[in-house]
Protein backbone atom coordinates (compact mmCIF):
# COMPACT_ATOMS: atom_id res chain seq x y z
CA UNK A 1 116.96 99.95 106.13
CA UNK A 2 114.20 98.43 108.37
CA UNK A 3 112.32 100.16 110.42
CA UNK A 4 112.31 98.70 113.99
CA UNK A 5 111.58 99.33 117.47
CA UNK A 6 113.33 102.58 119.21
CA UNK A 7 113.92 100.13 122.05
CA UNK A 8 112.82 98.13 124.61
CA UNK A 9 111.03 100.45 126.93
CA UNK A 10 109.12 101.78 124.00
CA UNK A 11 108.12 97.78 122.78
CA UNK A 12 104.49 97.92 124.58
CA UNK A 13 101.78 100.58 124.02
CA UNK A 14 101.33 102.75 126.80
CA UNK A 15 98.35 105.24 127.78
CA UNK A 16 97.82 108.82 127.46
CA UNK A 17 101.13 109.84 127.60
CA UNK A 18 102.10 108.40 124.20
CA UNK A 19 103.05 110.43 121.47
CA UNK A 20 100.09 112.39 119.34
CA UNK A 21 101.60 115.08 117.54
CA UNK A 22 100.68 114.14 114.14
CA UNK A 23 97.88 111.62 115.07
CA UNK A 24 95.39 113.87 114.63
CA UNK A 25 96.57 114.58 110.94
CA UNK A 26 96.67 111.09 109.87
CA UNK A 27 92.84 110.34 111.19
CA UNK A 28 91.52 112.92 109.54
CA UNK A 29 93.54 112.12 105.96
CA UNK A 30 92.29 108.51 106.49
CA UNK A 31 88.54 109.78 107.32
CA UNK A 32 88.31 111.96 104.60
CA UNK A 33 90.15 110.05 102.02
CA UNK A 34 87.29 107.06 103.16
CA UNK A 35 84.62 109.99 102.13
CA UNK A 36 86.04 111.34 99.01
CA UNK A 37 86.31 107.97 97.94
CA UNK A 38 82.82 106.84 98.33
CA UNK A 39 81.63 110.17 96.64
CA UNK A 40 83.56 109.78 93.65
CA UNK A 41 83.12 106.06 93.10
CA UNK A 42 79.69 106.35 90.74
CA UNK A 43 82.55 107.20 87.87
CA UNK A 44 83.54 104.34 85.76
CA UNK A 45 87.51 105.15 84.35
CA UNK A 46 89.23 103.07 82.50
CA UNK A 47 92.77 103.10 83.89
CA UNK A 48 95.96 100.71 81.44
CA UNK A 49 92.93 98.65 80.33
CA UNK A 50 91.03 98.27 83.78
CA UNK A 51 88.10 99.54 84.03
CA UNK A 52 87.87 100.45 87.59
CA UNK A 53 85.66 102.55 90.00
CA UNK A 54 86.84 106.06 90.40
CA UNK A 55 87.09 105.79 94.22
CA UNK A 56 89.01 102.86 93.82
CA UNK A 57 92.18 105.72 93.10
CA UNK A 58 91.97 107.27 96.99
CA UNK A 59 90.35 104.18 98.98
CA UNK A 60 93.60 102.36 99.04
CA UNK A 61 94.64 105.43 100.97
CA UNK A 62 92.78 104.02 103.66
CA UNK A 63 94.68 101.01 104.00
CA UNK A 64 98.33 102.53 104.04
CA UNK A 65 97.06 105.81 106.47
CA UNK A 66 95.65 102.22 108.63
CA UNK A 67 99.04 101.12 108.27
CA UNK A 68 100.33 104.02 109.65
CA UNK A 69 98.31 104.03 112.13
CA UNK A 70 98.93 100.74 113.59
CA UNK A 71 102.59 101.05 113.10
CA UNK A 72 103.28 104.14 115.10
CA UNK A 73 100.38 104.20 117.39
CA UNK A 74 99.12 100.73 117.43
CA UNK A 75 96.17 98.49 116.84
CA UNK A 76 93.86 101.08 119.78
CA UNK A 77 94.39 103.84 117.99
CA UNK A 78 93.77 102.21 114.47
CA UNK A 79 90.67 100.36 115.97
CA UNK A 80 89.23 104.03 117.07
CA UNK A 81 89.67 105.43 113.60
CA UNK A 82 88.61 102.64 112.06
CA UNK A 83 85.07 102.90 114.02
CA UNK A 84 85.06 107.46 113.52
CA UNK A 85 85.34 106.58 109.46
CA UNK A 86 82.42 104.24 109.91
CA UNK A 87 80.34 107.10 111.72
CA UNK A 88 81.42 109.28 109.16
CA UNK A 89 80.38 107.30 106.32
CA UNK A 90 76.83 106.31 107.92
CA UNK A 91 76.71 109.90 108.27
CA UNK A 92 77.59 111.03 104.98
CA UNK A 93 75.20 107.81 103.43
CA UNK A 94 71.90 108.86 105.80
CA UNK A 95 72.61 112.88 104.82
CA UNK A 96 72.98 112.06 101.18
CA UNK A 97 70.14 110.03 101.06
CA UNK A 98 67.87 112.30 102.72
CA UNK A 99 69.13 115.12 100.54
CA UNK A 100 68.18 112.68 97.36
CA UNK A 101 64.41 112.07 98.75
CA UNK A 102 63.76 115.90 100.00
CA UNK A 103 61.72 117.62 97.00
CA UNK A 104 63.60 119.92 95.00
CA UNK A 105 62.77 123.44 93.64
CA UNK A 106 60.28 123.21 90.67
CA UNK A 107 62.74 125.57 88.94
CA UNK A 108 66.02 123.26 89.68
CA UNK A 109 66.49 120.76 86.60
CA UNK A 110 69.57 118.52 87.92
CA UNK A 111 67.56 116.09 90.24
CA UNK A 112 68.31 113.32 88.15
CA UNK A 113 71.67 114.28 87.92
CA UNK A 114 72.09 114.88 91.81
CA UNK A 115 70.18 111.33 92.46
CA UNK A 116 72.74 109.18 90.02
CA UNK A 117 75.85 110.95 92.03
CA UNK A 118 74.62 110.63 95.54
CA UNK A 119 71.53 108.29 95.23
CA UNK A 120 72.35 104.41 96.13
CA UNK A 121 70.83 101.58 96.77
CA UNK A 122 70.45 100.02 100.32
CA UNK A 123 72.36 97.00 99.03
CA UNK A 124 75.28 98.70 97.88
CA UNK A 125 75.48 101.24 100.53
CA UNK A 126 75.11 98.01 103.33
CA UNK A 127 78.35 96.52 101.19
CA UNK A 128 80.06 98.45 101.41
CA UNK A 129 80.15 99.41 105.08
CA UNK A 130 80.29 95.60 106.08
CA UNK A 131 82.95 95.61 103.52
CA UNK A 132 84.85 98.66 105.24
CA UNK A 133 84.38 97.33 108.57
CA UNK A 134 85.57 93.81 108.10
CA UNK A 135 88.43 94.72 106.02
CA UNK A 136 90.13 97.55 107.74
CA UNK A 137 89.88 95.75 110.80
CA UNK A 138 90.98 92.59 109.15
CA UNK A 139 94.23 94.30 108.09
CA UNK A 140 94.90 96.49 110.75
CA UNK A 141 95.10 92.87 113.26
CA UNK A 142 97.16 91.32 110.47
CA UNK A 143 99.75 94.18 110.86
CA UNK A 144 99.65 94.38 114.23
CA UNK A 145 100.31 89.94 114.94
CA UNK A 146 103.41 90.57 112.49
CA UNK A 147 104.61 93.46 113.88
CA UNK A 148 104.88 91.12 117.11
CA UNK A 149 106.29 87.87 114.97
CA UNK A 150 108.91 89.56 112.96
CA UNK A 151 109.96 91.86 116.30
CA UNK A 152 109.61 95.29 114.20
CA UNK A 153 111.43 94.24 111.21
CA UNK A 154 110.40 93.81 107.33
CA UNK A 155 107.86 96.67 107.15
CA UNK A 156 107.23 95.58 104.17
CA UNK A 157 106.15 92.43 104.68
CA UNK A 158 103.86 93.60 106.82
CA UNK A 159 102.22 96.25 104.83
CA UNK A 160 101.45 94.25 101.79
CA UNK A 161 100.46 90.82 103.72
CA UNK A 162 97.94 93.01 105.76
CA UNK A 163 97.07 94.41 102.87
CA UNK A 164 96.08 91.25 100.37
CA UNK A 165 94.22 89.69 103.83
CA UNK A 166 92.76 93.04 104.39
CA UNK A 167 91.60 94.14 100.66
CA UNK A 168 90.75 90.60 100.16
CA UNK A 169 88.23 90.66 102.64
CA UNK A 170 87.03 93.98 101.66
CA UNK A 171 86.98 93.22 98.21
CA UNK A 172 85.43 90.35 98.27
CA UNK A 173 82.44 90.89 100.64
CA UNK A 174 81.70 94.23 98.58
CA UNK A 175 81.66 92.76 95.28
CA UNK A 176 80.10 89.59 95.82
CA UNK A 177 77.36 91.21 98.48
CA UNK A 178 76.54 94.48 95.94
CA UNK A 179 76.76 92.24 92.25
CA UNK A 180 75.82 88.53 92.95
CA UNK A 181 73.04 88.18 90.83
CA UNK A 182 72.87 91.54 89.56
CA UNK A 183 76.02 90.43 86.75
CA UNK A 184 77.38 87.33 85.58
CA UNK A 185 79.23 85.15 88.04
CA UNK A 186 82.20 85.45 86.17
CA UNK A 187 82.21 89.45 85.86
CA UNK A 188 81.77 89.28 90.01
CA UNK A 189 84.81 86.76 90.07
CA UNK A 190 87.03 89.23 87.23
CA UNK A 191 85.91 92.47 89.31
CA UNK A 192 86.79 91.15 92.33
CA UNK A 193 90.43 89.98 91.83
CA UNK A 194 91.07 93.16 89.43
CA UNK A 195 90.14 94.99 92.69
CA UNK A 196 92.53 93.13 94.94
CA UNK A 197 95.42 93.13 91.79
CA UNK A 198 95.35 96.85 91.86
CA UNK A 199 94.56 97.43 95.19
CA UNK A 200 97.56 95.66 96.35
CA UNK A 201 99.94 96.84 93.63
CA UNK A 202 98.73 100.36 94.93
CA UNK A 203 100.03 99.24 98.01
CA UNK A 204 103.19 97.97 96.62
CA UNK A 205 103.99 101.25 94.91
CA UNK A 206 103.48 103.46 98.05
CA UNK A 207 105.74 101.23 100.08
CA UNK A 208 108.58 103.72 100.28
CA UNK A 209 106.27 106.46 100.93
CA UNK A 210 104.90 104.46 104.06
CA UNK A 211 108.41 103.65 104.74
CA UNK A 212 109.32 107.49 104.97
CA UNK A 213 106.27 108.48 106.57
CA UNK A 214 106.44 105.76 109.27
CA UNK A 215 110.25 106.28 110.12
CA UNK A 216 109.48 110.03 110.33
CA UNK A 217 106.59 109.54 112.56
CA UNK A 218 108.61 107.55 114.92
CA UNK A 219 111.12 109.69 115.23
CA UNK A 220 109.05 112.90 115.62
CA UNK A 221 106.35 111.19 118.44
CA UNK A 222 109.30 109.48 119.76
CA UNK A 223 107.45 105.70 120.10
CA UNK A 224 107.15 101.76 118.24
CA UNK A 225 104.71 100.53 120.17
CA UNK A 226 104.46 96.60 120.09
CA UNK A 227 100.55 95.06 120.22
CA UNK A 228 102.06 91.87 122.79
CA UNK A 229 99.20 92.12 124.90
CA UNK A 230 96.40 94.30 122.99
CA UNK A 231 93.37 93.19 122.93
CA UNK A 232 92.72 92.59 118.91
CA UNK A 233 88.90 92.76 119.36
CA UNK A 234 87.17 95.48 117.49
CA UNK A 235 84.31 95.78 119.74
CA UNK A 236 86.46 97.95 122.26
CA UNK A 237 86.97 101.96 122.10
CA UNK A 238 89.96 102.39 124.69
CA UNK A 239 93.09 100.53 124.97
């Protein structure tokens, strides 16, 4: 059963008065699942033969809590959240690095330690925020133009082709930008479409989670807004 607009009056995104019950919730599971995953990602696991980043478990997260987003609330409210988790990661980046460079306690023996978990390098840590930024905004305009062309039907089609555009993009400008030259070409090529494999699969496997969670959220904030005439900049804070 698709989920589709509650009807006409509800088709375009209004202002303050819409619906925010459980918006709140949703930004700060997709800001923090954004932070956990950058935190955790210095772990190599080896997952059914890939051998993946650990973040690479919760960052997908991102994408379907963006999905959410832009589904119930639409691309404004996405685009703001999209901008607070890159605030919050340039935060978290500049306080971990400063913590990494302050001298430590003569008597304190895990420096090293403390460095390799929250120490990196300028190139990986500028990556991966152009890689963030460019791919969550990527797919939250993707689901937002086929939310309009399919007139609220086939969530599903939605999610997932937002997502391979989306996780593409991010994919692809992270690996390539961090690795080129630092590993073989064809380690950056295999890395980068095991990232997007997964990534997307992640996203297939959660679809009727997002399906639940969406039709839920609907009913509960009582909107299906419809991005006809958003602007889908990202250089814009209100709607």
């Amino acid at each position: 059963m698709e989920v589709s607009d509650l009807d006409a009056e509800r088709s375009q995104p209004s202002g303050p008065g819409r619906g925010t019950r459980a918006r709140d919730l949703i930004t700060g599971v997709f800001v923090a699942s954004l932070l956990i995953s950058n935190v955790i990602t210095v772990k190599p696991v080896s997952i059914m033969g890939f051998t993946i980043d650990a973040g690479t478990m919760l960052f997908p997260l991102t994408y379907i809590f963006g999905d959410i987003l832009t589904e119930v609330y639409g691309y404004a409210q996405a685009r703001r959240t999209i901008w607070i988790g890159l605030i919050c990661n340039l935060l978290l980046a500049g306080c971990a690095a400063l913590a990494v460079w302050l001298p430590s306690d003569p008597t304190w023996e895990l420096q090293e330690a403390y460095a390799a978990v929250l120490g990196s390098t300028p190139r990986i840590v500028g990556a991966s925020l152009l890689a963030y930024w460019c791919g969550e905004f990527a797919n939250s305009a993707v689901l937002a133009k086929l939310k309009v062309w399919t007139q609220g039907r086939f969530l599903w089609v939605r999610t997932l082709g937002s997502t391979i555009v989306g996780q593409s993009i991010d994919s692809g400008i992270f690996v390539f930008a961090a690795f080129w030259g630092v590993w073989e070409p064809s380690v950056v090529v295999a890395v980068f479409y095991a990232n997007v494999i997964l990534k997307t699969g992640y996203e297939a496997l959660a679809t009727p989670f997002t399906y639940a969670i969406v039709g839920a959220l609907k009913r509960i904030e009582g909107q299906d807004p419809m991005d006809r005439d958003t602007r889908l900049t990202p250089f814009r804070w209100g709607d």
